[in-house]
C-alpha atoms as a PDB file:
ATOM      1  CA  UNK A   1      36.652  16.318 -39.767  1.00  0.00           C
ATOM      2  CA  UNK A   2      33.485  17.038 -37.584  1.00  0.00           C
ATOM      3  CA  UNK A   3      30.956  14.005 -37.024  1.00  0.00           C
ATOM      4  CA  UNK A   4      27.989  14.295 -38.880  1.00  0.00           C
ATOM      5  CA  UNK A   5      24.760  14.666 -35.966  1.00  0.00           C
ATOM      6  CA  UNK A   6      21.719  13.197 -36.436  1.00  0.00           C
ATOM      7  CA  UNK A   7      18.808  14.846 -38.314  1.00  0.00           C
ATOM      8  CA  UNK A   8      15.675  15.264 -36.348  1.00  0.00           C
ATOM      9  CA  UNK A   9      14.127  12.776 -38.497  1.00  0.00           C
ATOM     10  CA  UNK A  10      16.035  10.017 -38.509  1.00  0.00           C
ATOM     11  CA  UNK A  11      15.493  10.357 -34.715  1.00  0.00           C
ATOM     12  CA  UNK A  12      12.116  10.815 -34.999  1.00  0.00           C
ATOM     13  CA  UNK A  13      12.249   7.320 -36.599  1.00  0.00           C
ATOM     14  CA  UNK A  14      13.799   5.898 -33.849  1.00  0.00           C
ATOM     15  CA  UNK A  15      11.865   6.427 -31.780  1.00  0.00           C
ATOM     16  CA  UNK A  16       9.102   5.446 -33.597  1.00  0.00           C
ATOM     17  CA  UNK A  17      10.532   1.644 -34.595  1.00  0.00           C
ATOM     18  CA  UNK A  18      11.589   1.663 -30.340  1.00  0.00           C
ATOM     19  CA  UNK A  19       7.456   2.350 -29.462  1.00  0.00           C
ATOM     20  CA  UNK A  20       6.497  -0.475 -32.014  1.00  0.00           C
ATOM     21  CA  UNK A  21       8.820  -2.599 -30.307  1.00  0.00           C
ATOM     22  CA  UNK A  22       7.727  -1.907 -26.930  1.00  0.00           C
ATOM     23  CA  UNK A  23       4.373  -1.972 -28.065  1.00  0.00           C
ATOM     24  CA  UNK A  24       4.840  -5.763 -29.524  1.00  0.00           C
ATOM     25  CA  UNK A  25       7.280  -6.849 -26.006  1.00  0.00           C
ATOM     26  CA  UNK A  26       5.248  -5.538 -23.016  1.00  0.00           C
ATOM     27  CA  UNK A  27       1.896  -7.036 -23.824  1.00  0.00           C
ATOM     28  CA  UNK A  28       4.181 -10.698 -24.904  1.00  0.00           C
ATOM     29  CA  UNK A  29       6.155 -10.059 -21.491  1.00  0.00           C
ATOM     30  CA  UNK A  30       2.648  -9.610 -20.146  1.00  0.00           C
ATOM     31  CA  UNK A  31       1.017 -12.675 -20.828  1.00  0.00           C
ATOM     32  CA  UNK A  32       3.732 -14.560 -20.378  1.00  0.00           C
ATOM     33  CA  UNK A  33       3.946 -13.763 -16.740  1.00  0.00           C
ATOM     34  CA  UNK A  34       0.498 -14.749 -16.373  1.00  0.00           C
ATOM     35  CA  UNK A  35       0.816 -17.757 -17.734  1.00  0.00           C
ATOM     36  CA  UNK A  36       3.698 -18.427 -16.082  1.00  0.00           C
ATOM     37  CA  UNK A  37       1.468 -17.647 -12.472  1.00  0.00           C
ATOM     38  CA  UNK A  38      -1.161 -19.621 -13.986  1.00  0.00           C
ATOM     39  CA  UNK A  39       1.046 -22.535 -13.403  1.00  0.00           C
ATOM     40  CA  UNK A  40       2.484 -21.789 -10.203  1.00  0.00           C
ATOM     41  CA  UNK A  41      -0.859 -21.376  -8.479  1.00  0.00           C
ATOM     42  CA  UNK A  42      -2.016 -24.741 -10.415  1.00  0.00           C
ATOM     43  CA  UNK A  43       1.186 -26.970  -9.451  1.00  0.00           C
ATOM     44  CA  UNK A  44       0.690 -25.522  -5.575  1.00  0.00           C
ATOM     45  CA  UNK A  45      -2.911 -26.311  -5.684  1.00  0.00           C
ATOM     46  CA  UNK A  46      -1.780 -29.806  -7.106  1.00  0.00           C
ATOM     47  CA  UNK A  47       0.614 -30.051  -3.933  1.00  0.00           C
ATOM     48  CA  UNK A  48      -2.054 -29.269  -1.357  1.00  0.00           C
ATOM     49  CA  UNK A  49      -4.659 -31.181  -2.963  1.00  0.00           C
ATOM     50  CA  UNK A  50      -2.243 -34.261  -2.419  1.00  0.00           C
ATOM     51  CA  UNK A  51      -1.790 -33.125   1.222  1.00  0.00           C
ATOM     52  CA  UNK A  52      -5.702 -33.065   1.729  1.00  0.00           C
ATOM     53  CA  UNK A  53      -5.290 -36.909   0.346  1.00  0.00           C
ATOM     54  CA  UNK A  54      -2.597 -38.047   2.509  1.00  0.00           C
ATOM     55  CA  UNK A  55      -4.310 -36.528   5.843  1.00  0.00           C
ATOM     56  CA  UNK A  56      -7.713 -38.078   4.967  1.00  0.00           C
ATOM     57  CA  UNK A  57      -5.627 -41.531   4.365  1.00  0.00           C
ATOM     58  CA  UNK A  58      -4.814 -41.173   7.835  1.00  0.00           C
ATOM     59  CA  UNK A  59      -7.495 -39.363  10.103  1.00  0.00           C
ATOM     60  CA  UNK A  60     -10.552 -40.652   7.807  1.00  0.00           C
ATOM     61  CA  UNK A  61     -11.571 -36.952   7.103  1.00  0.00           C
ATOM     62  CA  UNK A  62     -10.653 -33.892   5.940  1.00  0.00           C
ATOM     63  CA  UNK A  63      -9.472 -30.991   7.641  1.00  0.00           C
ATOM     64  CA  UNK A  64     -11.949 -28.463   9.298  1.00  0.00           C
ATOM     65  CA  UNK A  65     -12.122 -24.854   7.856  1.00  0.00           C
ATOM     66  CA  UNK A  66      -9.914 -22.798   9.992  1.00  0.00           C
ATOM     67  CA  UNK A  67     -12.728 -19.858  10.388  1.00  0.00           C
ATOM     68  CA  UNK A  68     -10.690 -17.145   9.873  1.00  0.00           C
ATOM     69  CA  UNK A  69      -9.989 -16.658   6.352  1.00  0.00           C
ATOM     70  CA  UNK A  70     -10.020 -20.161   4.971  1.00  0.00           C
ATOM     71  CA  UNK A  71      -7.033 -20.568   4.531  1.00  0.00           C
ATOM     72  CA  UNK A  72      -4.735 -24.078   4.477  1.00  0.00           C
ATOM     73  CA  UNK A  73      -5.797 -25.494   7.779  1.00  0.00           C
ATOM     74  CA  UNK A  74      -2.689 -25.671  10.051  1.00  0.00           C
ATOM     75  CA  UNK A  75      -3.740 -29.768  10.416  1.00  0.00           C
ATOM     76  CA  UNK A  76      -2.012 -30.252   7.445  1.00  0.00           C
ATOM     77  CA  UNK A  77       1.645 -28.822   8.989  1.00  0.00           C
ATOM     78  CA  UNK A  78       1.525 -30.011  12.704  1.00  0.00           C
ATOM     79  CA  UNK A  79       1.864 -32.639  14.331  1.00  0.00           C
ATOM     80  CA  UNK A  80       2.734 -34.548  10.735  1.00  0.00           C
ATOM     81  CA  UNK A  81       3.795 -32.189   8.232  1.00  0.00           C
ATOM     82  CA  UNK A  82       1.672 -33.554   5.294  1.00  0.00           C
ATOM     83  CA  UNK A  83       2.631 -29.908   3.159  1.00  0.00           C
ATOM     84  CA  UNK A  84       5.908 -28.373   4.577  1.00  0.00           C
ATOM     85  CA  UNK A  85       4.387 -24.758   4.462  1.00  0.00           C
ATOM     86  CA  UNK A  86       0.868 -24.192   4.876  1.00  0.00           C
ATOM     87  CA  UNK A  87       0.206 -21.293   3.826  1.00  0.00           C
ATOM     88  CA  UNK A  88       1.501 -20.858   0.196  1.00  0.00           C
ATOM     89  CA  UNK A  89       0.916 -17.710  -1.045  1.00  0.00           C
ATOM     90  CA  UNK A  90      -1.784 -17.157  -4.131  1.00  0.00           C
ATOM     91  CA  UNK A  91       0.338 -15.173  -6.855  1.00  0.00           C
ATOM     92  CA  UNK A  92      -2.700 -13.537  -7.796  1.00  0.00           C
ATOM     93  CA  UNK A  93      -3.427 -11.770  -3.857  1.00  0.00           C
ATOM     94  CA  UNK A  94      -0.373  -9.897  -3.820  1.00  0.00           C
ATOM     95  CA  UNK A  95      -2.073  -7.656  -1.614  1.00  0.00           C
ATOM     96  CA  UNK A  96       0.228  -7.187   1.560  1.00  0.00           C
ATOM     97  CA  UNK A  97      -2.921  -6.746   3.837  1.00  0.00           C
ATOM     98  CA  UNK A  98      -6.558  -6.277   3.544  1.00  0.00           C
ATOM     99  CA  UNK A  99      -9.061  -4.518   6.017  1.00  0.00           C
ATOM    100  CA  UNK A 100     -11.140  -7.190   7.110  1.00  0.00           C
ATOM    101  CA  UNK A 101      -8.599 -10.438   7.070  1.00  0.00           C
ATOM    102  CA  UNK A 102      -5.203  -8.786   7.288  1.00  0.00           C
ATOM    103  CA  UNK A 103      -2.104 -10.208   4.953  1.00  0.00           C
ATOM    104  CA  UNK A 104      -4.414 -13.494   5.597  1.00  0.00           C
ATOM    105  CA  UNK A 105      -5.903 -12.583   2.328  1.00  0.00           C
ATOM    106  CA  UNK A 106      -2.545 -13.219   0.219  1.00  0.00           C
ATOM    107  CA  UNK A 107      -3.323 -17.311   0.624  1.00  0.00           C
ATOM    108  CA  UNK A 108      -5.086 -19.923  -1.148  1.00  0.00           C
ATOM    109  CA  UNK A 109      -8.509 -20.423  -0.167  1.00  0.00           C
ATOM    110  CA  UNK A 110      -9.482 -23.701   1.563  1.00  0.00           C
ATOM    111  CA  UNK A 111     -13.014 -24.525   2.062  1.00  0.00           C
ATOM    112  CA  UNK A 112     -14.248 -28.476   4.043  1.00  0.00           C
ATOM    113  CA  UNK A 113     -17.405 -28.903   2.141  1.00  0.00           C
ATOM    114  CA  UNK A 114     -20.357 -29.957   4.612  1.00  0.00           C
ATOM    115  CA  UNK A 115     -24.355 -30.114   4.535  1.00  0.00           C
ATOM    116  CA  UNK A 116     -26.550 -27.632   6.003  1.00  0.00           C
ATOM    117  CA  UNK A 117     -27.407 -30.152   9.033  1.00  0.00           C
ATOM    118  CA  UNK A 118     -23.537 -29.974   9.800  1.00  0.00           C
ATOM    119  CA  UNK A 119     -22.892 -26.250   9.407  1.00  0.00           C
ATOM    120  CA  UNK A 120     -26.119 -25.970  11.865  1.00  0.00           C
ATOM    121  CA  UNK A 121     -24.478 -27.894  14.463  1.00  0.00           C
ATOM    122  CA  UNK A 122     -21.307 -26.526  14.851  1.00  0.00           C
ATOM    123  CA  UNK A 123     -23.776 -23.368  14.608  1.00  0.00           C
ATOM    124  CA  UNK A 124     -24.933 -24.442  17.636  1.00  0.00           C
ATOM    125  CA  UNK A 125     -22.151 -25.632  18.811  1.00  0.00           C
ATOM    126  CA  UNK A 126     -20.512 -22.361  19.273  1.00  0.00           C
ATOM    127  CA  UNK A 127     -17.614 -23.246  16.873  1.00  0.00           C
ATOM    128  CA  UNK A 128     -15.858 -20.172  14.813  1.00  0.00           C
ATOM    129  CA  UNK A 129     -14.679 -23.686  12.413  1.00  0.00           C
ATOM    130  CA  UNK A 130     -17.459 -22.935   9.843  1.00  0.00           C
ATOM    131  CA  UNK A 131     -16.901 -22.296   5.924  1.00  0.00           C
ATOM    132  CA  UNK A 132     -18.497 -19.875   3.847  1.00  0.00           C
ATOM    133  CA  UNK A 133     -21.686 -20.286   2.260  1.00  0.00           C
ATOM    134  CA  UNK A 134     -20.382 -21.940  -1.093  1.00  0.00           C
ATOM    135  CA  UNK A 135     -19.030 -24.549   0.378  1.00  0.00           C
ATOM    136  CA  UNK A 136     -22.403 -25.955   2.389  1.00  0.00           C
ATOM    137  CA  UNK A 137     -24.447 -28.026   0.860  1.00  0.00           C
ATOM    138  CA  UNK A 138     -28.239 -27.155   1.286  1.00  0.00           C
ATOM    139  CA  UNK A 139     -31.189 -25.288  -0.109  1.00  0.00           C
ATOM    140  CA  UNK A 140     -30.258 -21.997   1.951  1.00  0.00           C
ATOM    141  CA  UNK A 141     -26.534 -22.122   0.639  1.00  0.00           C
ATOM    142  CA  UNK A 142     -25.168 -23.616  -2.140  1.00  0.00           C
ATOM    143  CA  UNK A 143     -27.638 -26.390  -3.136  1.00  0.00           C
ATOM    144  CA  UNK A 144     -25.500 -29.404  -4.539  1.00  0.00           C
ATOM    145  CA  UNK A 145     -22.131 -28.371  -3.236  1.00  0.00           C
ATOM    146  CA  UNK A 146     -20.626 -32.206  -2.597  1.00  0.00           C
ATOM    147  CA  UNK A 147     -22.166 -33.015  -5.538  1.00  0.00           C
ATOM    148  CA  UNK A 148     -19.751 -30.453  -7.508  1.00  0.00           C
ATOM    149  CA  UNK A 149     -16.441 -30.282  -5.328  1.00  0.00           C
ATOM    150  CA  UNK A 150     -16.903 -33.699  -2.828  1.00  0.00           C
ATOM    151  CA  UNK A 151     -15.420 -32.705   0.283  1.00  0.00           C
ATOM    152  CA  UNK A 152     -13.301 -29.781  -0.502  1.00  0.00           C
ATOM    153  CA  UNK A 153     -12.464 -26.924  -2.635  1.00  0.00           C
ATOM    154  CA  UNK A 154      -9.130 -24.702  -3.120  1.00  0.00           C
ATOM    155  CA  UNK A 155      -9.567 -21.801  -4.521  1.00  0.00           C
ATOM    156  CA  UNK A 156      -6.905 -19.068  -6.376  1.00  0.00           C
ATOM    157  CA  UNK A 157      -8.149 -15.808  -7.318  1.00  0.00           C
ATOM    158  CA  UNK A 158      -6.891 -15.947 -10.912  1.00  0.00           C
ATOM    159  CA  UNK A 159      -5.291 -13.449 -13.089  1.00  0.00           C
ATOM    160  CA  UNK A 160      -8.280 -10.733 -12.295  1.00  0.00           C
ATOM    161  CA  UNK A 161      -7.332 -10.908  -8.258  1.00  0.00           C
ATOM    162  CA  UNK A 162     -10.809 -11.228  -7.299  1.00  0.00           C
ATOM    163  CA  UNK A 163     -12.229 -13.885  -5.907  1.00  0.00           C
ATOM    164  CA  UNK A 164     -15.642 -13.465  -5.908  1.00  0.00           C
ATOM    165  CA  UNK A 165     -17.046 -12.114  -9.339  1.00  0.00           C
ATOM    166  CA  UNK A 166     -20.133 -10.566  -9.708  1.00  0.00           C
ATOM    167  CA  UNK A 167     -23.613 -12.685  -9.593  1.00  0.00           C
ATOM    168  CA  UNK A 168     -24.273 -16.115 -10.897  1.00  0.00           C
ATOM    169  CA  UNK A 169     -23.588 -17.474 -14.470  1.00  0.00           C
ATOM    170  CA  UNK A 170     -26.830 -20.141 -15.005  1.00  0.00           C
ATOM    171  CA  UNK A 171     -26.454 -22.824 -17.686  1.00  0.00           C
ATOM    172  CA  UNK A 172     -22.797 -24.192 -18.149  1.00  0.00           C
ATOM    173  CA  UNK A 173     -21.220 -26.933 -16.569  1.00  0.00           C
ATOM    174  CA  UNK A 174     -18.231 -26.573 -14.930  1.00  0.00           C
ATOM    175  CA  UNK A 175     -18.455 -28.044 -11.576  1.00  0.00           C
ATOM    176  CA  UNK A 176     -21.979 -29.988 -12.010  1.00  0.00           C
ATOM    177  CA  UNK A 177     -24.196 -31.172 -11.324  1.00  0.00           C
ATOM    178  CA  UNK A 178     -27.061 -28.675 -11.154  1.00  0.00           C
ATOM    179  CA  UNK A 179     -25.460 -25.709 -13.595  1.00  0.00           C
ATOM    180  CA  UNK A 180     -25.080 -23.398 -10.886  1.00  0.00           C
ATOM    181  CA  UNK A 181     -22.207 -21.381 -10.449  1.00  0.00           C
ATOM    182  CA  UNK A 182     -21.233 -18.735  -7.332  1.00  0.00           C
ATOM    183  CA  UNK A 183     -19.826 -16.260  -8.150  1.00  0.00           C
ATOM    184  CA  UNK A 184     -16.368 -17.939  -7.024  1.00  0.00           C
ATOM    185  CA  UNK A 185     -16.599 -20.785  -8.766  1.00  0.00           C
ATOM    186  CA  UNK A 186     -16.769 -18.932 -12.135  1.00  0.00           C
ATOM    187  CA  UNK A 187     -13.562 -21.023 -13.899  1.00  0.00           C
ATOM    188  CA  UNK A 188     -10.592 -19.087 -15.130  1.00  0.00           C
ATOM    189  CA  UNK A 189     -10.518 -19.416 -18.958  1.00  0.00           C
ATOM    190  CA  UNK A 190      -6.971 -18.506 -20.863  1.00  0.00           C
ATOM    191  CA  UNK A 191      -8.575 -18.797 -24.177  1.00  0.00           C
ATOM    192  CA  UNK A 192     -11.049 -15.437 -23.003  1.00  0.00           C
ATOM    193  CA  UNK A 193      -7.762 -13.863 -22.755  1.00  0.00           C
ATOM    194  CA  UNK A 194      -4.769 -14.549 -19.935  1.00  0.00           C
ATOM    195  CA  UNK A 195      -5.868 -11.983 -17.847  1.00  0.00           C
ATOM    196  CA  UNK A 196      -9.815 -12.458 -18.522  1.00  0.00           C
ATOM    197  CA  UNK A 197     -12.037 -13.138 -14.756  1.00  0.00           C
ATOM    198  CA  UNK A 198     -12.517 -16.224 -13.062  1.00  0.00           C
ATOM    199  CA  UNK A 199     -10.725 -18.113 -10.097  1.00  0.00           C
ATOM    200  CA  UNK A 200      -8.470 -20.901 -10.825  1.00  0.00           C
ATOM    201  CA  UNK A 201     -10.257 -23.780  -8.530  1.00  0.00           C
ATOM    202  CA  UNK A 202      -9.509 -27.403  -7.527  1.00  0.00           C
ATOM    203  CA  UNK A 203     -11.491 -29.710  -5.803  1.00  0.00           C
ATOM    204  CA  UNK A 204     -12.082 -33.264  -4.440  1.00  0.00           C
ATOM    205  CA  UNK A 205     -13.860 -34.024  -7.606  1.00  0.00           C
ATOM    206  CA  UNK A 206     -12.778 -31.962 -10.516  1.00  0.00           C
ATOM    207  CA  UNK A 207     -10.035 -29.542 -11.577  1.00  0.00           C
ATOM    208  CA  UNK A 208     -11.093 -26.856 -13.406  1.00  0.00           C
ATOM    209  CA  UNK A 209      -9.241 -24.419 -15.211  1.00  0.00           C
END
């Protein structure tokens, strides 16, 4: 007796229940791995934020920026290995390389806050151990920067992989103290969606996500 085949229809069907299925799983699968990086780059901030602590228990201070990227300053490795790998990699900078920094862009971002009077002198000083212009304190960079992070910042670039978004939000809070936000301190926010913009930041003062 010959096997009945399948009508066109009922395969039609199918594949039509198999698309709504995929349709529901993907996006769930989706989110869920964001989430999932949300955490990772959260618990490794965590981790280096409790290196930062231990090396300022001991030397008084915190690391310098490194003045290449700003990335984890190698201080924090050698001589005394206060993190046993510097430089974690951000889940969100999965780029392999980029054209100005090289694969230094795949880290976290470190930044040693300072005032404009110290960025000046190591200005002057010649030194290439300066941090970007967020992280100094003073009317021609980031006006009330140790009042928002203290003395550092860590930065992740957040499910959108960018770490700088575009212009200044005016208004909320979330660092303080002056409602002015840089365009990299713009907070990641799940409940705008878990792939919505904004960096996931931690800093001497505050954790913000």
């Amino acid at each position: 007796m010959q096997g009945r085949a399948f009508t066109l229809i009922e395969l039609l069907i199918v594949v039509a229940i198999l698309a709504v299925l995929a349709a529901i799983a993907v996006p769930n699968f989706l989110e869920a791995q964001a989430r999932s990086k949300v955490a990772r780059a959260a618990a490794d901030l965590r981790t280096i934020a409790t290196g930062l602590e231990a090396y300022a228990a001991d030397a008084n201070t915190y690391p310098p920026n490194d003045g290449l990227y700003n990335v984890i300053p190698p201080e924090l490795t050698t001589p005394v290995a206060y993190l046993t790998h510097g430089l974690l990699v951000d889940p969100f900078s999965d780029k392999l390389s980029d054209p100005v920094y090289g694969e230094l862009a795949r880290f976290f971002t470190y930044d040693y806050v300072i005032t404009q009077a110290e960025f000046l002198a190591l200005a002057a000083s010649g030194s290439r151990k300066t941090p970007p212009v967020e992280a100094v304190d003073g009317p021609s960079f980031n006006p009330g920067a140790l009042g928002k992070y203290g003395r550092w910042r860590l930065v992740s670039n957040g499910p959108d992989r960018s770490y700088r978004d575009v212009g200044f939000v005016m208004g909320s809070d979330p660092l303080d103290p002056n409602n002015v936000i840089v365009g990299s301190d713009i907070p990641y926010d799940a409940t705008n969606g878990t792939s919505s913009r904004g960096n996931i930041l931690r800093t001497q003062r505050r954790t913000v996500m």
